[in-house]
Protein backbone atom coordinates (compact mmCIF):
# COMPACT_ATOMS: atom_id res chain seq x y z
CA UNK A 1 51.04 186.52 131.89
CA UNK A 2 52.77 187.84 128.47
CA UNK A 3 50.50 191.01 127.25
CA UNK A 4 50.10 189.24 123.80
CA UNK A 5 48.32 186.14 125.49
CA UNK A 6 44.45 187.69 124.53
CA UNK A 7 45.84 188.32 121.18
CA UNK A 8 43.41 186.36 118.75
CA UNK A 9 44.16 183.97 115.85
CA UNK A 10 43.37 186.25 112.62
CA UNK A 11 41.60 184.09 109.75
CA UNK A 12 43.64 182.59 107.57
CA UNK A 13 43.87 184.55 104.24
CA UNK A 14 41.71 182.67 101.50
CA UNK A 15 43.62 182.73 98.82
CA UNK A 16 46.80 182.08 100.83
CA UNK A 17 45.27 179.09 102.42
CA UNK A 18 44.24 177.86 99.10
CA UNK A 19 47.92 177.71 98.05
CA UNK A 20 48.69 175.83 101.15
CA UNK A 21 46.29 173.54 100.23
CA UNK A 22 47.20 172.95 96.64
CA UNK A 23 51.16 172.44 98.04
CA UNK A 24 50.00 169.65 100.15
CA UNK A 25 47.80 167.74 97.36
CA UNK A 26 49.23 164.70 96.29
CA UNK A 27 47.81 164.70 92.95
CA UNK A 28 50.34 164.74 90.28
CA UNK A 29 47.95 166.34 87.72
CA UNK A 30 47.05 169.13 90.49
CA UNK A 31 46.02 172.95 88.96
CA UNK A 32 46.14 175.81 91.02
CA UNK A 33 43.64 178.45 89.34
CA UNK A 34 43.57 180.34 92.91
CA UNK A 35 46.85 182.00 92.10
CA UNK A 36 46.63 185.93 91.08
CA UNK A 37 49.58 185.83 88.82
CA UNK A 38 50.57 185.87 85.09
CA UNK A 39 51.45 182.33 84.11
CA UNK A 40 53.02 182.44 80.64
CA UNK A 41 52.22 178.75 78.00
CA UNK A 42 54.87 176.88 80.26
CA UNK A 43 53.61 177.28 83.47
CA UNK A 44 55.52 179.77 84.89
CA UNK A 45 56.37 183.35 86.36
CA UNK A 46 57.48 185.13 82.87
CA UNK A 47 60.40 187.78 83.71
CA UNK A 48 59.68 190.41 80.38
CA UNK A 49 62.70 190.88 78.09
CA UNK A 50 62.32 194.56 78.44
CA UNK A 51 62.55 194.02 81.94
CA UNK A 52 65.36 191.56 81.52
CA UNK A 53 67.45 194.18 78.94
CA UNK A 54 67.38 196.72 81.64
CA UNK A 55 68.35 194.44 84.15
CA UNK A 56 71.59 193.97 82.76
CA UNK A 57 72.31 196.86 81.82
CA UNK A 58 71.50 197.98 85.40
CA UNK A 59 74.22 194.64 86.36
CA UNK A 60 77.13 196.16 84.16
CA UNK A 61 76.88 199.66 85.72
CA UNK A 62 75.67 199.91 89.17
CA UNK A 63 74.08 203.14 90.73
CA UNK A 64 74.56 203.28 94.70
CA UNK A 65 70.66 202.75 96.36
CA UNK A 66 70.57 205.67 98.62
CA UNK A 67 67.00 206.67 99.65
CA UNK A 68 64.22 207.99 97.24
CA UNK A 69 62.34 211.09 98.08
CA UNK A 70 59.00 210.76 99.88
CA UNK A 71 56.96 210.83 96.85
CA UNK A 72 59.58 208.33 94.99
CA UNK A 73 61.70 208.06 92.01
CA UNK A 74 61.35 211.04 90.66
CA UNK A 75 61.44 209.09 86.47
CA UNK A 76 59.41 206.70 87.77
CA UNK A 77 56.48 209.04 89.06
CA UNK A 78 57.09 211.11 86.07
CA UNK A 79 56.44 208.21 83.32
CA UNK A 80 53.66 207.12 85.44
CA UNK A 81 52.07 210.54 84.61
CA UNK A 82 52.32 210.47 80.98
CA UNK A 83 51.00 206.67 80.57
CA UNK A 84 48.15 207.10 82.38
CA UNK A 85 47.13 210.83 81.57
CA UNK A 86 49.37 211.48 78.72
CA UNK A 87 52.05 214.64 78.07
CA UNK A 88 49.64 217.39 78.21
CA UNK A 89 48.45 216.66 81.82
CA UNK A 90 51.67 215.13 83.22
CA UNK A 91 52.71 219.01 82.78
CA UNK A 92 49.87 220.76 83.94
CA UNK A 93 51.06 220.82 87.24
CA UNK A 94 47.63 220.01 88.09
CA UNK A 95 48.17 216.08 88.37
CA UNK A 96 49.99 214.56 92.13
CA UNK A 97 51.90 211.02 91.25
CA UNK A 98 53.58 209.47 93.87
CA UNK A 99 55.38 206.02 94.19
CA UNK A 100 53.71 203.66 96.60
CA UNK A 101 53.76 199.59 97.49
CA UNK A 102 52.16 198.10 94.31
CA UNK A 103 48.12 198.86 93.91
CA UNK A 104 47.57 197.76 97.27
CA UNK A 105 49.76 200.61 98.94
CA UNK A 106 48.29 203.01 96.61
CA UNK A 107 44.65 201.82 97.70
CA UNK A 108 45.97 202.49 101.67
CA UNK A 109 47.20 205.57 101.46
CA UNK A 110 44.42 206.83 98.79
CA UNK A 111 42.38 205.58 101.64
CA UNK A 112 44.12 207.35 104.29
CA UNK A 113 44.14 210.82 101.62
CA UNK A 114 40.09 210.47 101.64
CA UNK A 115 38.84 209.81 104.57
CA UNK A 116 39.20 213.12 105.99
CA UNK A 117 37.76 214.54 103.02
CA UNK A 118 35.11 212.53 102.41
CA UNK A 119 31.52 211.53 104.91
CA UNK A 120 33.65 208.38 106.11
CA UNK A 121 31.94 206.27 104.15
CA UNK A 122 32.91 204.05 101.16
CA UNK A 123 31.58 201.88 98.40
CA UNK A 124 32.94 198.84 96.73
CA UNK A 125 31.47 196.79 93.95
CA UNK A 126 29.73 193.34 94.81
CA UNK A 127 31.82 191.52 94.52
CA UNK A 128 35.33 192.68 94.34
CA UNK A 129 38.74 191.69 95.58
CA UNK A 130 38.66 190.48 98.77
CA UNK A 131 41.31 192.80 100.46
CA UNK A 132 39.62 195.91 99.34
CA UNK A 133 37.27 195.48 102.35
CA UNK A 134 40.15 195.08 104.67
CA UNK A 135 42.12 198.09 103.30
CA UNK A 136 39.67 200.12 103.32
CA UNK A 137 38.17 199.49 106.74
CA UNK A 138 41.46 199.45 108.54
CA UNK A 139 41.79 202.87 106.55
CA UNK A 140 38.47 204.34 108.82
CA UNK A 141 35.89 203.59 106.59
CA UNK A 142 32.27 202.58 106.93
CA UNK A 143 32.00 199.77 103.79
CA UNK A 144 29.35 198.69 102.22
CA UNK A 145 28.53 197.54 98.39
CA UNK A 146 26.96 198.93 95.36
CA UNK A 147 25.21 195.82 92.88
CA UNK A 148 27.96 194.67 89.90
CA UNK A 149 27.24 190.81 89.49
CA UNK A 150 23.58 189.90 88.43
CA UNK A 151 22.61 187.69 91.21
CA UNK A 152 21.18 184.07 89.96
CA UNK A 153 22.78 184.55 86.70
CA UNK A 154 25.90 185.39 84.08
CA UNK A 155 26.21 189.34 83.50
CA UNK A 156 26.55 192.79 84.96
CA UNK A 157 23.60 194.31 87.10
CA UNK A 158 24.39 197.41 85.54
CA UNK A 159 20.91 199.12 86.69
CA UNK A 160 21.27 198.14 90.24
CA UNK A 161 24.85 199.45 90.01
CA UNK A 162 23.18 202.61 88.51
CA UNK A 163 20.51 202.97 91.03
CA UNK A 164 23.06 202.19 94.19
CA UNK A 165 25.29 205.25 93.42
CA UNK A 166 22.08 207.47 92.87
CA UNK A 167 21.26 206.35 96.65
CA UNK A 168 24.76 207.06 97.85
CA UNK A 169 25.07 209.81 100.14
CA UNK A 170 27.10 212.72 99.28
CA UNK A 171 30.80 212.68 99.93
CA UNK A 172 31.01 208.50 99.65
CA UNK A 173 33.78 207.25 98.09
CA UNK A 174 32.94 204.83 94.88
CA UNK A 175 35.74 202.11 94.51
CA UNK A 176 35.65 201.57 90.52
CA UNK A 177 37.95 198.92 88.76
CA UNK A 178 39.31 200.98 85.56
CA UNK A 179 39.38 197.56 83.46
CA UNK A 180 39.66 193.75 84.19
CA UNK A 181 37.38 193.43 87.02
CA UNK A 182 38.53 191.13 89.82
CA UNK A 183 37.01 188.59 89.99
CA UNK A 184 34.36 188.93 87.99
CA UNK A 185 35.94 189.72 84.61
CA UNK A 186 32.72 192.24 83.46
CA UNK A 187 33.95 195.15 82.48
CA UNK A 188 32.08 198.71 81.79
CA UNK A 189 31.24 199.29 77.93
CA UNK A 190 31.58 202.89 76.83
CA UNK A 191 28.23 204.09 77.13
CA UNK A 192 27.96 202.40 80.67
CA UNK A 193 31.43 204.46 82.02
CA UNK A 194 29.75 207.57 80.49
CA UNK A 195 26.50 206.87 82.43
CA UNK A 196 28.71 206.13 85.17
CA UNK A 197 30.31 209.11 85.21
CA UNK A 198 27.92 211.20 84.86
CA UNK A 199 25.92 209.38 87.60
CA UNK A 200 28.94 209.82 90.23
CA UNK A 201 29.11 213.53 88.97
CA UNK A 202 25.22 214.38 90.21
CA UNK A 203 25.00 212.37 93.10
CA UNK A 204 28.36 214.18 94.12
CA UNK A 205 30.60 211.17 95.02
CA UNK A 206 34.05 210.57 95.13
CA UNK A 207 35.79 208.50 92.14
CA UNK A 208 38.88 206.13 93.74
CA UNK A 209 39.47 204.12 90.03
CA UNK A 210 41.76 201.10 90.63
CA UNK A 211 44.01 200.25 87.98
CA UNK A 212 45.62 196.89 88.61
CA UNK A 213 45.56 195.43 85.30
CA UNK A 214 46.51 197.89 82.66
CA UNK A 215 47.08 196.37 79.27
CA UNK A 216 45.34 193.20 79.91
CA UNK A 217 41.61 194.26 78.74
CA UNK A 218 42.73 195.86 75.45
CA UNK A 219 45.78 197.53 75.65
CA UNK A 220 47.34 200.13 77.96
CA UNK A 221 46.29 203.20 76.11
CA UNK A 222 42.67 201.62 75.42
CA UNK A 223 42.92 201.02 79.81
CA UNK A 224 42.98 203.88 80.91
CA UNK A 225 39.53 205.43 79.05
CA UNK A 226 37.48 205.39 82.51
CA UNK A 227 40.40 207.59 84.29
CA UNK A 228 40.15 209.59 81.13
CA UNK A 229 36.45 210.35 80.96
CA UNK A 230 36.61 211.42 85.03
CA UNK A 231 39.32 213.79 84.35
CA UNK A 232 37.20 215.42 81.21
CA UNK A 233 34.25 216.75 83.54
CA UNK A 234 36.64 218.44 85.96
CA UNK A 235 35.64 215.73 88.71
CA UNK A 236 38.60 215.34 90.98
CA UNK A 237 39.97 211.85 90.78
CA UNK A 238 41.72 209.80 92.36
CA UNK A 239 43.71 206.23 90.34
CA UNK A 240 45.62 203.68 91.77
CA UNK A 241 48.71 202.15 89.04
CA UNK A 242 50.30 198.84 89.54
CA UNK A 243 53.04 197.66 87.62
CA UNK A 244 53.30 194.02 89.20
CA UNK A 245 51.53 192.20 86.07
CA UNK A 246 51.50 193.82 83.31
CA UNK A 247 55.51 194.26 83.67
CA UNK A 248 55.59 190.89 85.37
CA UNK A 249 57.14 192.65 88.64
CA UNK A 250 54.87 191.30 91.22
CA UNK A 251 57.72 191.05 94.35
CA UNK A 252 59.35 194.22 93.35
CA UNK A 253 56.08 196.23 94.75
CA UNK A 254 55.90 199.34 92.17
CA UNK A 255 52.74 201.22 92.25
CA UNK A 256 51.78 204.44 91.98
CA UNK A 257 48.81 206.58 93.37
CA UNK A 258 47.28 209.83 90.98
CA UNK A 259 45.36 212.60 91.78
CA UNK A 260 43.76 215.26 89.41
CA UNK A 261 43.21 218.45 91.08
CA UNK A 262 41.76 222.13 90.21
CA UNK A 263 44.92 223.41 89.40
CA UNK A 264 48.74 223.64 90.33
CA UNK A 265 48.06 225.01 93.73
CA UNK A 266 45.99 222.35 95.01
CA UNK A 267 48.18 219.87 93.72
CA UNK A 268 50.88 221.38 95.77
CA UNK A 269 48.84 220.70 98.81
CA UNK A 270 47.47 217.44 97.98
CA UNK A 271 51.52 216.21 97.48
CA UNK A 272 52.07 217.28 100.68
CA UNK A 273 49.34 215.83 102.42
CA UNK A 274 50.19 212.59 100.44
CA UNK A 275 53.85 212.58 101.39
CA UNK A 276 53.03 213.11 105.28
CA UNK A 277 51.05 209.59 104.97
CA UNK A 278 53.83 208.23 103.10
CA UNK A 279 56.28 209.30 105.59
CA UNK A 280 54.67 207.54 108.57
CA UNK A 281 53.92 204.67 106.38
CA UNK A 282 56.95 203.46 104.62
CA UNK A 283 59.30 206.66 104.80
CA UNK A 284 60.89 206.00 101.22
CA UNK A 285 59.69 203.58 98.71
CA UNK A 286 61.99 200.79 97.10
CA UNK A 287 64.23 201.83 94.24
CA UNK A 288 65.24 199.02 92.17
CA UNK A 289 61.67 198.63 91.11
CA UNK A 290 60.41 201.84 90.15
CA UNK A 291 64.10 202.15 88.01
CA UNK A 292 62.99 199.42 85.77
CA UNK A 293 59.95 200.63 85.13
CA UNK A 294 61.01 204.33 84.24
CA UNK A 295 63.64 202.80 82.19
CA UNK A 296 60.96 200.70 80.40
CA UNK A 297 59.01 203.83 79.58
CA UNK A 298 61.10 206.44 78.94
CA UNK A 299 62.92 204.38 75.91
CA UNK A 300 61.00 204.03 72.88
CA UNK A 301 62.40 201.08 71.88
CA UNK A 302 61.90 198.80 75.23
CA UNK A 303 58.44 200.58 75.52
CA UNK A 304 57.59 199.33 72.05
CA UNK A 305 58.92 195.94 73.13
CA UNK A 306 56.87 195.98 76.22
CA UNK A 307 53.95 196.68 74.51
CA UNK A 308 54.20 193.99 72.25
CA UNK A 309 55.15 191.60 75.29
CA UNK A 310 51.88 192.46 77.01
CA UNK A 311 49.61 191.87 73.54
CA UNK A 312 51.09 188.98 74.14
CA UNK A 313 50.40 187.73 77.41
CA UNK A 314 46.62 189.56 76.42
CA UNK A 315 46.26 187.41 73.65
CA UNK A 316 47.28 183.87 75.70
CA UNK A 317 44.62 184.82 78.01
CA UNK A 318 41.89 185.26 75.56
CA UNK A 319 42.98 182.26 73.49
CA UNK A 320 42.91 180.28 76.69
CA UNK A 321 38.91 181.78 77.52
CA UNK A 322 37.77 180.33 73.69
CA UNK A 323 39.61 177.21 74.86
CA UNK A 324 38.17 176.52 78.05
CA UNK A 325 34.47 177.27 76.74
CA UNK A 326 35.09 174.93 73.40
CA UNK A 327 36.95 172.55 76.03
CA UNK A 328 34.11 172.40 78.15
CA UNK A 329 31.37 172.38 75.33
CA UNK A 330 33.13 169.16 73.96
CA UNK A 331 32.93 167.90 76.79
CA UNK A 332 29.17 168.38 77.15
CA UNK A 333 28.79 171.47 79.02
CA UNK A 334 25.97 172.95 76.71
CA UNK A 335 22.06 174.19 76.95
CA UNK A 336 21.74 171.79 74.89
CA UNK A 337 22.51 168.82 77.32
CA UNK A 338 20.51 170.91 80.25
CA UNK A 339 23.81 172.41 81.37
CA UNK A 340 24.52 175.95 81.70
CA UNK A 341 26.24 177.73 78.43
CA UNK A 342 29.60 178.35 79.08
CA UNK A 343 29.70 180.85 76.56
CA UNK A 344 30.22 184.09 78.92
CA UNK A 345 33.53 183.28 80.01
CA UNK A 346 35.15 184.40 76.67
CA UNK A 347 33.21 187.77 76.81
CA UNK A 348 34.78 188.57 80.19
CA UNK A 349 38.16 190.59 80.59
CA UNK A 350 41.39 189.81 82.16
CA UNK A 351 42.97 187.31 84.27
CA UNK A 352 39.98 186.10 86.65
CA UNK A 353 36.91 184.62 85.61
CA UNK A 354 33.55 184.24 87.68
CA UNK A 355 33.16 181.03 86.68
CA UNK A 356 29.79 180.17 87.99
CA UNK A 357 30.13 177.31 89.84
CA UNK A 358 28.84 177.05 93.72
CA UNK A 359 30.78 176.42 96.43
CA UNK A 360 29.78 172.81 96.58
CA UNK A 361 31.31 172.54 93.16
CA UNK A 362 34.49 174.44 93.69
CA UNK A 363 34.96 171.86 96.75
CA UNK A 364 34.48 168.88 94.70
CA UNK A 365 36.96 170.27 91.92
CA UNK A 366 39.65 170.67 94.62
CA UNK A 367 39.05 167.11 96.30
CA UNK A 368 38.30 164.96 93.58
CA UNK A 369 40.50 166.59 90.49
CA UNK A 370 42.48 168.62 92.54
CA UNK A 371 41.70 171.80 90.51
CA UNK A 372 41.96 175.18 92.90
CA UNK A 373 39.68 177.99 92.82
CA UNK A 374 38.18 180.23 95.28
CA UNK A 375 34.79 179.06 97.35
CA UNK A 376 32.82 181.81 95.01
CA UNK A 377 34.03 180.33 91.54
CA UNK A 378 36.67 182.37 90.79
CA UNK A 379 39.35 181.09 88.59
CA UNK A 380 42.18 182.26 87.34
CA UNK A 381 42.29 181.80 83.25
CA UNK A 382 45.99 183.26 83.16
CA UNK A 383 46.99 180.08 84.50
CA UNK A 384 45.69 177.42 82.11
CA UNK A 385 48.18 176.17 79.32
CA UNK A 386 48.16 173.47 76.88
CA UNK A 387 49.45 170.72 79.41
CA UNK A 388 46.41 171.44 81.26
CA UNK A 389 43.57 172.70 79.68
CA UNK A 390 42.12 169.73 78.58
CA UNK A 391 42.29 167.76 82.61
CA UNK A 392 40.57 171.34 83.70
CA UNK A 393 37.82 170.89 81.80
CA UNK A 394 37.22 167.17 81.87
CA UNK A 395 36.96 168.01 86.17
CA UNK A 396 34.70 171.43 85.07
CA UNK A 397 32.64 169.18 83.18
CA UNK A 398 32.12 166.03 85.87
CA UNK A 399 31.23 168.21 88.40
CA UNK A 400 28.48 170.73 86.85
């Protein structure tokens, strides 16, 4: 009898298996809004002309791909530092950066950094991605959930997010999306990260902020204020950086994982810590990647054009939330008519929106208009365009 015969079948990812699904439909006016990817007005992957500029310049002179350090490209980790803490604290010596797999490799071995450190256990927002619970679990922690979506209705549950950290032991580890909150789309006002803050501060937690979506709420300076206001009351912090879509780089895996410390001497022990979990995880991170990116940043012209390429792909997304809500009010879907007001979905952030629909509904989307979202009404407003908006919410419409 082989050893691997008692081996279980593992669950089929959701999202994944929504994909398959959508593949198989038949429907010629199908819409996948499962996906978690850019989609630019045609339909598809957009490749950045920043990105595309290096790329061939990279083409007419290439560099021989010998291993990175450890702790990565070495331009790479050190543009990192500056657009997410800026100059001053980049040369502190006080802040750790080191290349990882995308967000989610930074979220592992963030996870791996903390456990030790922390009382083992770990809080994530309800809801929130669904592979932070695996990540963090297979990393040794005990998971549970602080309150984020108001049950029974649109909006934050920002007291009951409040009150849930004030209950959290000391030592826990609070999961905290910096901007663009997937799925829901609510993101933290001002005030609310300053009460946040301050809350995490006196109940003595542990701040893991992850960053997958800088640029896409209102800019990537304007992204990065929640990392900011941790660093300014001397909290240690730890951020996770991901580079996949807001440089459109999704298969090239460049991430990056940040930690603030007291000064230069713990960060010298923190990087090494960091790079002993690196080595037994991946040994050396990918290069091509990480050289785009650095390449991007560190020229002031392709950084200005990258900018300006991400407004852009910000913009599409919030043109395509007014759409969607005037789509669907046209179409009936208003208090008025004893339907729900779409109205929230333009007030969220980012590329997901918490749609509000039930399970039932989502179903009947998929089988009847063969429109694709997740069970929990999660769509994905990055990937409706003009060819079809208007089919989306004709099926939105018939099956509230």
């Amino acid at each position: 009898m082989s050893i691997f015969s008692a081996v279980d079948m593992a669950p089929r990812d959701p999202i994944l298996g929504l994909t398959d699904a959508y593949l198989s439909d038949t429907n010629p006016k199908k819409v996948n809004l499962g996906v978690g990817v850019y989609q630019d007005a045609d339909g598809k992957l957009p490749v950045l002309e920043c990105v595309r500029t290096v790329e061939q310049q990279m083409g007419a002179d290439p560099k021989p791909r010998g291993y990175l350090p450890i702790d990565g490209h070495k331009a790479f980790t050190a543009e990192v530092a500056k657009l997410v803490h800026g100059a001053e604290a980049a040369a502190s010596g006080k802040l750790v950066t080191v290349q990882t797999l995308s967000g989610t490799g930074a979220l592992r071995v963030g996870g791996d950094f903390l456990r030790p450190l922390s009382n083992g256990k770990l809080l994530l927002s309800d809801p929130s991605w669904e592979n932070h619970q695996a990540v963090f679990t297979r990393a040794g922690f005990e998971v549970s959930t602080y309150r984020y979506k108001a049950a029974g209705r649109d909006g934050m549950d920002f007291d009951g997010m409040i009150e849930d950290l004030r209950a959290a032991e000391k030592g826990t580890v609070v999961v905290l999306h910096a901007c663009c909150h997937n799925p829901t789309g609510y993101d933290l006002s001002d005030e609310q990260w300053d009460q946040v803050v301050q809350t995490v501060t006196e109940s003595q937690l542990i701040p893991l902020v992850d960053m997958a979506y800088q640029g896409f709420a209102e800019g990537p300076e304007e992204d990065v204020k929640a990392i900011g206001k941790f660093v300014a009351t001397g909290l240690p912090v730890v951020n996770t950086v991901s580079f996949a879509k807001n440089m459109s780089l999704y298969g090239e895996r460049v991430g990056a994982l940040q930690v603030t410390c007291a000064d230069a001497d713990e960060a010298a022990r923190v990087l090494s810590q960091l790079k002993v979990l690196i080595r037994t995880m991946v040994s050396s991170s990918p290069t091509h990647g990480a050289a785009v990116v650095a390449a991007v940043l560190s020229d002031s012209t392709l950084r200005s054009q990258w900018v300006t390429e991400l407004a852009g792909m910000r913009e599409r997304i919030k043109e395509m939330r007014r759409r969607l809500v005037d789509g669907l009010a046209a179409a009936g879907v208003t208090a008025a008519n004893g339907k729900r007001d779409m109205g929230f979905i333009a007030e969220q952030a980012g590329m997901f929106s918490y749609s509000g629909l039930s399970k039932d509904q989502m179903v009947q989307l998929r089988e009847k208009w063969g429109v694709y979202g997740t069970d929990k009404g999660r769509i994905c407003v990055a990937a409706l365009n003009d060819s079809n908006i208007d089919y989306v919410c004709e099926a939105i419409a018939d099956v509230i």
